[in-house]
Protein backbone atom coordinates (compact mmCIF):
# COMPACT_ATOMS: atom_id res chain seq x y z
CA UNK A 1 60.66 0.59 -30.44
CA UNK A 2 60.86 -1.70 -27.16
CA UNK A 3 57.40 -2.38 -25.50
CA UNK A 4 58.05 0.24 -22.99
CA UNK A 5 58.13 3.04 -25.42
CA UNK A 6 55.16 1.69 -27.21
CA UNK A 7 52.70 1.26 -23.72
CA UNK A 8 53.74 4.69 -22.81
CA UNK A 9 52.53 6.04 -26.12
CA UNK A 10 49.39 4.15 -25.60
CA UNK A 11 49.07 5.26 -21.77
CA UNK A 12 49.76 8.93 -23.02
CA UNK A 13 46.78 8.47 -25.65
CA UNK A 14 44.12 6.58 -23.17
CA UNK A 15 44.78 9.72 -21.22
CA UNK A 16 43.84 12.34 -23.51
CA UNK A 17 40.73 10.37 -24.99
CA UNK A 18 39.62 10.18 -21.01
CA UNK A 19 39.62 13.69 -20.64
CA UNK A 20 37.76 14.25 -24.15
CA UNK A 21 35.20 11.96 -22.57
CA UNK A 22 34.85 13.97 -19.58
CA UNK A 23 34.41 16.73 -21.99
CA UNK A 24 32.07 14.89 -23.59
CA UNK A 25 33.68 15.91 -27.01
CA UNK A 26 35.73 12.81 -28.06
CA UNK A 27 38.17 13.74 -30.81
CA UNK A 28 39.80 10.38 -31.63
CA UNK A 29 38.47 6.55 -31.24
CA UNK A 30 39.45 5.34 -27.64
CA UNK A 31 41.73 2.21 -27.63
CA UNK A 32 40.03 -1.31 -28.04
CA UNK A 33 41.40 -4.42 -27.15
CA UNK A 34 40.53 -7.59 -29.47
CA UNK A 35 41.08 -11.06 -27.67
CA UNK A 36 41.60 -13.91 -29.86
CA UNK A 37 42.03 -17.24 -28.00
CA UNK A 38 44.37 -19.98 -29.66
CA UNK A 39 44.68 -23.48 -27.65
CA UNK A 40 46.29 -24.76 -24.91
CA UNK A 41 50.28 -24.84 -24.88
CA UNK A 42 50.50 -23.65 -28.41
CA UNK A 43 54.38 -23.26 -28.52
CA UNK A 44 54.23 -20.51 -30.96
CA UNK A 45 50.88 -17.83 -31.30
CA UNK A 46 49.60 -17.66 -34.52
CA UNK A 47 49.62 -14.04 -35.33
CA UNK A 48 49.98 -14.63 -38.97
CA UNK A 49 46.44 -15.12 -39.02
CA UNK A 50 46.07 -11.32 -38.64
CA UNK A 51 48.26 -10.64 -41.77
CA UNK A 52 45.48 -9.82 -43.72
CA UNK A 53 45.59 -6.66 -41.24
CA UNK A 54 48.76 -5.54 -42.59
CA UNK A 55 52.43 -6.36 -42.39
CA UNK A 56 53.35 -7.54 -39.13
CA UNK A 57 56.55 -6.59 -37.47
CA UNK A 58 58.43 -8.77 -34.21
CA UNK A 59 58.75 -5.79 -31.34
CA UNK A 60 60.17 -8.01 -28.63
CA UNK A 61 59.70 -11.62 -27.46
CA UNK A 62 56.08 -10.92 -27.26
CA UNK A 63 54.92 -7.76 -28.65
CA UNK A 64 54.13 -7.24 -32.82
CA UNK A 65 53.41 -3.96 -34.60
CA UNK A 66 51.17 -3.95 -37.71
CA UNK A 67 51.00 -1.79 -40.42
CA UNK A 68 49.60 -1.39 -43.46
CA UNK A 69 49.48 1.57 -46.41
CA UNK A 70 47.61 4.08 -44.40
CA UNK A 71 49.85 4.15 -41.23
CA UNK A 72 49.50 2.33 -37.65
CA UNK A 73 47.25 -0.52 -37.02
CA UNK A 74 47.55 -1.65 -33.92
CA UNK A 75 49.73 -3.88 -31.78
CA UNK A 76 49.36 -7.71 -30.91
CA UNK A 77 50.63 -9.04 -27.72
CA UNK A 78 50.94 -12.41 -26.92
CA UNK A 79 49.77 -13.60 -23.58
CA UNK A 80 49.54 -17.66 -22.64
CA UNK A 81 47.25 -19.38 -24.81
CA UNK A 82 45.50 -15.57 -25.86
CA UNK A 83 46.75 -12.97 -28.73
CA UNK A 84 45.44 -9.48 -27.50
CA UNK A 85 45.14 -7.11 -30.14
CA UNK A 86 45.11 -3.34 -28.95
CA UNK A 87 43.77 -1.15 -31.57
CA UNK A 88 43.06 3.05 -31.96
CA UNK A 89 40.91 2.50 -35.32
CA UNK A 90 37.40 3.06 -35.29
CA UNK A 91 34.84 0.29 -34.74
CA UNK A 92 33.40 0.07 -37.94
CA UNK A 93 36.92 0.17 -40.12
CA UNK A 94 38.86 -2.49 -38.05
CA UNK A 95 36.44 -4.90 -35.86
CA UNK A 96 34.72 -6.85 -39.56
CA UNK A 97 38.09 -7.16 -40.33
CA UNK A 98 39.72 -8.87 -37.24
CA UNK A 99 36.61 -11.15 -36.97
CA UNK A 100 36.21 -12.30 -39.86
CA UNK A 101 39.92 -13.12 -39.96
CA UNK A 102 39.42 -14.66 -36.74
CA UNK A 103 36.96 -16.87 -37.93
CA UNK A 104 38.77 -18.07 -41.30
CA UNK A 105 41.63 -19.18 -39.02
CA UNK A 106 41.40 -22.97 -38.20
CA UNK A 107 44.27 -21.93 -35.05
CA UNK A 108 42.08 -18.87 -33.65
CA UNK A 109 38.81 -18.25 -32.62
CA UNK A 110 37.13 -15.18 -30.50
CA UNK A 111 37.26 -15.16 -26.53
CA UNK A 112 33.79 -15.66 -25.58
CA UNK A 113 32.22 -14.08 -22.34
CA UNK A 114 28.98 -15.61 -21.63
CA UNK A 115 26.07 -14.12 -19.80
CA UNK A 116 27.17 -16.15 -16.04
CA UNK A 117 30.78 -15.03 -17.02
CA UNK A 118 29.70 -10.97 -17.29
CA UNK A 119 27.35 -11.20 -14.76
CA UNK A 120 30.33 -12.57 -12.33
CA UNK A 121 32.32 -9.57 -13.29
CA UNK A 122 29.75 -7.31 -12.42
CA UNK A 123 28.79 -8.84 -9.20
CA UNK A 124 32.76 -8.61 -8.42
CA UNK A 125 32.98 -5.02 -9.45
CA UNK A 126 29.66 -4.29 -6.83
CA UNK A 127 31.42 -5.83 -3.94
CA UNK A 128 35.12 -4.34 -4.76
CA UNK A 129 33.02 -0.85 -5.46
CA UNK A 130 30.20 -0.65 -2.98
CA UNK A 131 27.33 1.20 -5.06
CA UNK A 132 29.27 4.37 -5.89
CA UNK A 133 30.73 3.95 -9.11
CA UNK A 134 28.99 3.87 -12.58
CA UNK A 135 29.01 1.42 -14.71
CA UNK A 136 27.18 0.26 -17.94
CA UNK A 137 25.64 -3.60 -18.80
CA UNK A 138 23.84 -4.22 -21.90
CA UNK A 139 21.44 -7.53 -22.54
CA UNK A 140 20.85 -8.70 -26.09
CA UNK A 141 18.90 -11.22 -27.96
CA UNK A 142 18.99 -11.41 -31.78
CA UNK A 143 16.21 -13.84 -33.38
CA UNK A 144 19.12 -15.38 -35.61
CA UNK A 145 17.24 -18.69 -36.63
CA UNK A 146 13.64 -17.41 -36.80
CA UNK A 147 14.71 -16.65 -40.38
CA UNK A 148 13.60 -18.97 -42.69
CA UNK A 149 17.80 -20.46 -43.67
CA UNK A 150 16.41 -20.06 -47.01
CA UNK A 151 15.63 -16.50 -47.28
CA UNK A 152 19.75 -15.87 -46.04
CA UNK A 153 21.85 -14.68 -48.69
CA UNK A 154 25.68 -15.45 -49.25
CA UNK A 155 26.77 -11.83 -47.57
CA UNK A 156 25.10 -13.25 -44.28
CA UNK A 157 26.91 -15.74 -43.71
CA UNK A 158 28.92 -14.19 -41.51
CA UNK A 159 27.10 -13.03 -38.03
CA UNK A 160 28.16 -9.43 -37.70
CA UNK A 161 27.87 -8.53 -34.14
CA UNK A 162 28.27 -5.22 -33.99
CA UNK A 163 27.17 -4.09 -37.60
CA UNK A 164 25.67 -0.84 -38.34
CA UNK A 165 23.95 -2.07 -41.39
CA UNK A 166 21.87 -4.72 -39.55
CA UNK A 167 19.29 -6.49 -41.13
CA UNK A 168 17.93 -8.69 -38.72
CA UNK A 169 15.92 -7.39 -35.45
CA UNK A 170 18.11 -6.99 -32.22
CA UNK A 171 16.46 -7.03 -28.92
CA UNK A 172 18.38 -5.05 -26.43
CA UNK A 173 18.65 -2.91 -23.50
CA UNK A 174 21.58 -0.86 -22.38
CA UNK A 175 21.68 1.11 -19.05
CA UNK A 176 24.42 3.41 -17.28
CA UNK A 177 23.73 3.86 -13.93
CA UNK A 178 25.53 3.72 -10.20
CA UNK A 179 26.38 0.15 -9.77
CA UNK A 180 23.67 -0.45 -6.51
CA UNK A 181 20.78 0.51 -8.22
CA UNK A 182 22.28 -0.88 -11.94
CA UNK A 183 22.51 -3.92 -9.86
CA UNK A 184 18.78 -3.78 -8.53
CA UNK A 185 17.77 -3.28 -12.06
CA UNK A 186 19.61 -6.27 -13.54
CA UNK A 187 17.40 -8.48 -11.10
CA UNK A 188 14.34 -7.23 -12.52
CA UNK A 189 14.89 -7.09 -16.13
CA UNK A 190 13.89 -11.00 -16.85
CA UNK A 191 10.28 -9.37 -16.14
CA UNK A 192 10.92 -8.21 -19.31
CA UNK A 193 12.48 -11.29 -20.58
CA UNK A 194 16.24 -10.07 -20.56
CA UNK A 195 18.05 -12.80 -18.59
CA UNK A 196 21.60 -12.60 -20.30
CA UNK A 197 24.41 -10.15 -20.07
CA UNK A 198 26.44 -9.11 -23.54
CA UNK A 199 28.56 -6.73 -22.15
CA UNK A 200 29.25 -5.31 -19.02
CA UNK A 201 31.54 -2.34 -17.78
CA UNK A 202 34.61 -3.10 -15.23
CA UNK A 203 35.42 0.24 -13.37
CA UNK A 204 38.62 0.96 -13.55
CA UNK A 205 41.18 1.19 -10.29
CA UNK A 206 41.66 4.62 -10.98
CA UNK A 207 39.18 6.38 -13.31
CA UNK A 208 36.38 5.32 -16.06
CA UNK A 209 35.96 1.77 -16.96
CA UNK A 210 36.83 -0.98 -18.87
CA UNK A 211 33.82 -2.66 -21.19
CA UNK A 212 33.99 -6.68 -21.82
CA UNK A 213 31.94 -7.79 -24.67
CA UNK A 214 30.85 -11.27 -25.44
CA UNK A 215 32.60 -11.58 -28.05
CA UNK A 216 36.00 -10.67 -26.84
CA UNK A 217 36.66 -7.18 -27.17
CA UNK A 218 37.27 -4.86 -24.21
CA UNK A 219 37.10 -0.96 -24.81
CA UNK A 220 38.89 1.17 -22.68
CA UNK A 221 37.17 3.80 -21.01
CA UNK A 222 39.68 4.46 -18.32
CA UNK A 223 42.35 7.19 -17.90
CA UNK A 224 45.57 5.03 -18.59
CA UNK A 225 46.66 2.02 -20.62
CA UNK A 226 48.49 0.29 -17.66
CA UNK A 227 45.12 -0.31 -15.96
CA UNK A 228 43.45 -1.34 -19.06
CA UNK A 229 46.05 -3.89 -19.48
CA UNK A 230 46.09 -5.22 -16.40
CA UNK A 231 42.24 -5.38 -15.65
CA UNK A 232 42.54 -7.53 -18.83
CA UNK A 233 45.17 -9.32 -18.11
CA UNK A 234 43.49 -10.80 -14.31
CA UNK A 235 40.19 -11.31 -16.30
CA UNK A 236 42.04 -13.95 -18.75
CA UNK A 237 43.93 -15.66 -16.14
CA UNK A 238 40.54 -16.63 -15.08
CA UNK A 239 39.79 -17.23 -17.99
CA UNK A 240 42.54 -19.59 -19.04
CA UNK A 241 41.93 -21.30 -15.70
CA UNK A 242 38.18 -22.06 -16.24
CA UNK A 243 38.53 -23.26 -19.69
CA UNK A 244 41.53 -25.63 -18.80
CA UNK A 245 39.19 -26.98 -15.81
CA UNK A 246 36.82 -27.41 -18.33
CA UNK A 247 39.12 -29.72 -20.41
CA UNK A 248 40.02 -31.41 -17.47
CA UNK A 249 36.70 -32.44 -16.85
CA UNK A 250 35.57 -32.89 -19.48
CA UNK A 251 37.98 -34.58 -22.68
CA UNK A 252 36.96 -38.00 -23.01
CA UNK A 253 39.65 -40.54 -23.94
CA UNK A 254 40.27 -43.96 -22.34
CA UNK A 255 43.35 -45.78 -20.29
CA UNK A 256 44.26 -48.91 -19.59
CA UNK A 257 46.55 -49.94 -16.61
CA UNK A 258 47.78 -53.69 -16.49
CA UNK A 259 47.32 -55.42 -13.26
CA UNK A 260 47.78 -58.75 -11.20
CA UNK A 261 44.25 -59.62 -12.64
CA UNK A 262 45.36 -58.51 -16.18
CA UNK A 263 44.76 -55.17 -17.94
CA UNK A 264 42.05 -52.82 -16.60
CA UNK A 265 40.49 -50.11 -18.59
CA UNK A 266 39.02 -46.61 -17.59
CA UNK A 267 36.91 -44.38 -19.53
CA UNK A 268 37.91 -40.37 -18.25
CA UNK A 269 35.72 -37.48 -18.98
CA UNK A 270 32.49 -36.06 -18.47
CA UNK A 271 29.94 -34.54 -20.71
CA UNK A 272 28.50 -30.52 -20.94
CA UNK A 273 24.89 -29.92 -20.64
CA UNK A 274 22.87 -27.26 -22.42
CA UNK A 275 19.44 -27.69 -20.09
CA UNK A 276 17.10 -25.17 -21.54
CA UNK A 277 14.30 -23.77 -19.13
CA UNK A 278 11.94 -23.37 -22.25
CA UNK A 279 11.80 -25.35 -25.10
CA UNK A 280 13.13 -23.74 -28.42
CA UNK A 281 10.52 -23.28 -30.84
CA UNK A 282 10.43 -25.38 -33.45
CA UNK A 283 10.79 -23.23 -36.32
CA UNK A 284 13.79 -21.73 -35.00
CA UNK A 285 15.54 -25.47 -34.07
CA UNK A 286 14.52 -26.40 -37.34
CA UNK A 287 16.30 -23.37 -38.58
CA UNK A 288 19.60 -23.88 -36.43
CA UNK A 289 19.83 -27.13 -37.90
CA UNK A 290 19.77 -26.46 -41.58
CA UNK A 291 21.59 -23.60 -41.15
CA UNK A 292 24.50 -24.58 -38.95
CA UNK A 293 24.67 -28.61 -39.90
CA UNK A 294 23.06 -29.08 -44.02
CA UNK A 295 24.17 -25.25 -44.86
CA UNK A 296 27.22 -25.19 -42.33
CA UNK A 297 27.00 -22.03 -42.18
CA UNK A 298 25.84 -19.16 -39.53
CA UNK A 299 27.53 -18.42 -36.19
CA UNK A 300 28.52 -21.68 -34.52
CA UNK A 301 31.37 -22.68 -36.14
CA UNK A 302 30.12 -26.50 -36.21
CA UNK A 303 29.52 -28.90 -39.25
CA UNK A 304 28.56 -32.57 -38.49
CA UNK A 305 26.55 -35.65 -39.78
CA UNK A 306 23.02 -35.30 -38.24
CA UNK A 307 21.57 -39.02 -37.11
CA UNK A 308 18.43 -39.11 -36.45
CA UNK A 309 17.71 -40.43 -32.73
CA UNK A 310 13.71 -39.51 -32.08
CA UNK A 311 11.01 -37.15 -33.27
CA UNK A 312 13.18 -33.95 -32.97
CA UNK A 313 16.32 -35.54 -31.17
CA UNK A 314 19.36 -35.95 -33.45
CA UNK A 315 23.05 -37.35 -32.58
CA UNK A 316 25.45 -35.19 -34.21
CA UNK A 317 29.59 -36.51 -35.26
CA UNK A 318 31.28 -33.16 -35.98
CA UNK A 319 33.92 -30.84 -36.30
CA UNK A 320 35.13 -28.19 -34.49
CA UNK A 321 36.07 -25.54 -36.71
CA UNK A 322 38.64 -23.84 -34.44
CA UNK A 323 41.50 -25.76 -34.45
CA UNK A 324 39.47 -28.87 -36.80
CA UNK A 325 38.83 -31.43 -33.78
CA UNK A 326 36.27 -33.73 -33.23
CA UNK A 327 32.84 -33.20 -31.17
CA UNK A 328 29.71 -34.92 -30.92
CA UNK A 329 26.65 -33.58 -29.58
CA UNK A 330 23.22 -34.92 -28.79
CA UNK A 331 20.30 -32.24 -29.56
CA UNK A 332 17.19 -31.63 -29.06
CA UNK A 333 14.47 -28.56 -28.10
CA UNK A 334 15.32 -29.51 -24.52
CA UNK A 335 18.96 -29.51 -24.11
CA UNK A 336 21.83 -29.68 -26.09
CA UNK A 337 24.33 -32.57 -24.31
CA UNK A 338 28.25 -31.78 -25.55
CA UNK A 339 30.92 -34.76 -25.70
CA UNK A 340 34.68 -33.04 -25.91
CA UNK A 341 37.43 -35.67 -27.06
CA UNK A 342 40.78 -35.37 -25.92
CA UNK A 343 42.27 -32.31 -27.75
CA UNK A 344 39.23 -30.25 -28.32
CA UNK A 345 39.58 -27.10 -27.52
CA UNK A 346 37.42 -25.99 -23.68
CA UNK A 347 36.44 -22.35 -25.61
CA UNK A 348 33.97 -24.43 -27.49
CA UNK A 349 31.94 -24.66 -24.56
CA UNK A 350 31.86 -20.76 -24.25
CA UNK A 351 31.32 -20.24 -27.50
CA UNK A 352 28.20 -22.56 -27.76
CA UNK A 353 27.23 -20.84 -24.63
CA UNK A 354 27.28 -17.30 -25.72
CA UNK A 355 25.58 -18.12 -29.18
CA UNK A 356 22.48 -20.04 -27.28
CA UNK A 357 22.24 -17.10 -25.29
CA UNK A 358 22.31 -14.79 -27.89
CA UNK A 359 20.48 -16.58 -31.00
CA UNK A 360 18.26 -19.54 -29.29
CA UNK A 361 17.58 -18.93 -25.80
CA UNK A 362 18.40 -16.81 -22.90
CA UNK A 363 17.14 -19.08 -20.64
CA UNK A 364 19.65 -21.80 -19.68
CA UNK A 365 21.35 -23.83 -17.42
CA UNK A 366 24.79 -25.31 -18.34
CA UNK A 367 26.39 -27.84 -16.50
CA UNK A 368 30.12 -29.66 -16.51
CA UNK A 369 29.86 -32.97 -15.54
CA UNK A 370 28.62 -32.64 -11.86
CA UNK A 371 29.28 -29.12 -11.81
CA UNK A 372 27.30 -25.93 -12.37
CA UNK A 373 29.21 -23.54 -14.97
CA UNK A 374 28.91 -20.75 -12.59
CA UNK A 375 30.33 -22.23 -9.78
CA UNK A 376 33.40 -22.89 -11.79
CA UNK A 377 33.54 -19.16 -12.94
CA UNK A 378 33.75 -18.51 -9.57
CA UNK A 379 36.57 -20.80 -8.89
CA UNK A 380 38.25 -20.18 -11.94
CA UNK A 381 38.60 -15.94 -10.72
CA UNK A 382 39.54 -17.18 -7.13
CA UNK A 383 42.41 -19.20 -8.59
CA UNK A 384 43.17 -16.27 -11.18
CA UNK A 385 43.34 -13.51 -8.79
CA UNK A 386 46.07 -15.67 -6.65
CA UNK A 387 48.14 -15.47 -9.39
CA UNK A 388 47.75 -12.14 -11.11
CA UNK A 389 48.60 -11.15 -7.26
């Protein structure tokens, strides 16, 4: 089956779930699309690390079926430095299974939206929309670390996002409303100390929406798969231009250049900066610590050798657990300051992102050398858009 035949199946099936919604009587799981980030000019994705999905069979140059005893699983599709994975299984049977192979992979690792990220797609979809269509945003924070690292047993190791046997409290707010008075409630929710967007709904070009989560997956509420595609296809393009800015600015390495006056040496590179508005408590940096850097375990995906630089101020020589590369942080209640060398992947800086937003602090200002992470979102979707175009 060529990729034609299969996106018309899928088009054909978004359509019928999108009338069951208007029904409100949904019959069948809409589609979901998982996005699993690789690195930059990775010749070849590495879809084998979804075998444990089923057995995967080549399409086309790009597309991959999967399959296992029970029938269909989805389909992967491989898209510049990103594997999309377009599912019609429920939440609860297929997304443990895709993160946690996601996560065991050394070559993948989730696409992470953070909360300036989301909020930039909803401000877009506000001006592209005016105030008439709905839309949906949900905030989140989840006490992770105010857990004594100690009382965590082996199962919870793994942070389970969207579990429905949750142990741990999850502070949240969800709200479907027209987008100019969702949009005059998103100011106003920090009253109530909600600062950070998890998930936001795009609305589609035609009909429904499309919802981005944080943690990469994108549910189609819309009436086709064509604009579900392509809605997801401008958004990474953005995407893979703001995280390759990001390793432009930011890889550290060195060069030397031999002149009239003898060789000359230049130090490239720039460092990320976690500022937080509030300090973290100390039980819960305490907890962070043990738990991501003596347990190396929990959500991060970091281990290191802590140094000890000051009362609570540690230097930190680590690795990267996507893709096994080298990072060294300095941290402390204040700010967390992030050195990239040459090869590490730019997602890490959205993934520590999201998981401060979500697990240590809402409130937080990240900057990129001499640049404020939401002004190169911005810049990022400017230069996307050209292209997609």
């Amino acid at each position: 089956m060529d990729r034609e035949q299969i996106f018309r199946q899928l088009d054909e099936y978004c359509r019928e779930r999108f009338i069951e919604l208007g029904k409100r009587h949904l019959k069948r799981p809409v589609l979901k699309s998982y996005v699993i980030e690789t690195r930059r000019d990775l010749r070849e994705a590495p879809v084998a690390a979804l075998a444990g999905l089923g057995t995967i069979s080549q399409q086309d140059e790009d597309i991959y079926s999967i399959i296992d005893s029970k029938g269909p699983v989805g389909i992967l599709e491989r898209q510049s430095r990103f594997i999309i994975f377009h599912t019609l299984l429920k939440t609860s049977e297929i997304e443990p299974k895709v993160l946690g192979l996601v996560r065991k992979s050394v070559l993948t690792d989730n696409l992470w939206l953070d909360g300036d990220f989301l909020r930039y797609l909803f401000d877009m979809a506000v001006r592209i929309y005016g105030g008439e269509r709905y839309s949906r945003i949900a905030m989140e924070f989840e006490p992770y670390f105010e857990v004594s690292a100690d009382n965590f047993t082996e199962d919870s190791d793994e942070c389970d996002i969207e579990s429905g046997e949750r142990v741990r409290p999850l502070n949240r707010v969800a709200l479907t409303l027209k987008l100019d008075k969702l949009s005059r409630v998103v100011e106003r929710l920090g009253e109530i100390d909600f600062f950070s967007l998890t998930m936001t709904r795009f609305p589609s070009s035609t009909s429904g929406g499309h919802e981005f989560y944080s943690y990469g997956k994108v549910t189609n509420r819309s009436d086709g798969f064509y604009a579900h595609r392509n809605i997801v296809k401008t958004v990474l393009e953005g995407y893979r231009v703001l995280t390759e800015h990001i390793e432009d600015l930011t890889w550290f390495g060195g060069e030397t250049d031999r002149s009239p006056g003898g060789i000359e040496a230049a130090v490239e590179g720039a460092p990320v900066i976690f500022q937080f508005e509030e300090e973290i408590p100390s039980n819960v940096y305490r907890s962070f610590i043990d738990m991501t850097f003596v347990k190396m375990r929990g959500p991060f995906r970091l281990v290191g050798n802590l140094i000890r630089a000051g009362k609570e101020r540690y230097h930190v020589y680590g690795l990267d657990m996507h893709l096994g590369q080298r990072i060294f942080l300095e941290i402390s209640p204040k700010r967390f300051i992030v050195i990239l060398p040459n090869g590490t992947c730019g997602n890490t800086v959205h993934r520590l992102a999201v998981n401060i937003q979500r697990y240590l602090t809402q409130k937080v200002k990240i900057t990129v050398g001499h640049h404020d992470y939401r002004d190169l979102v911005r810049e990022a979707f400017a230069i996307g858009l050209d292209k997609t175009n």
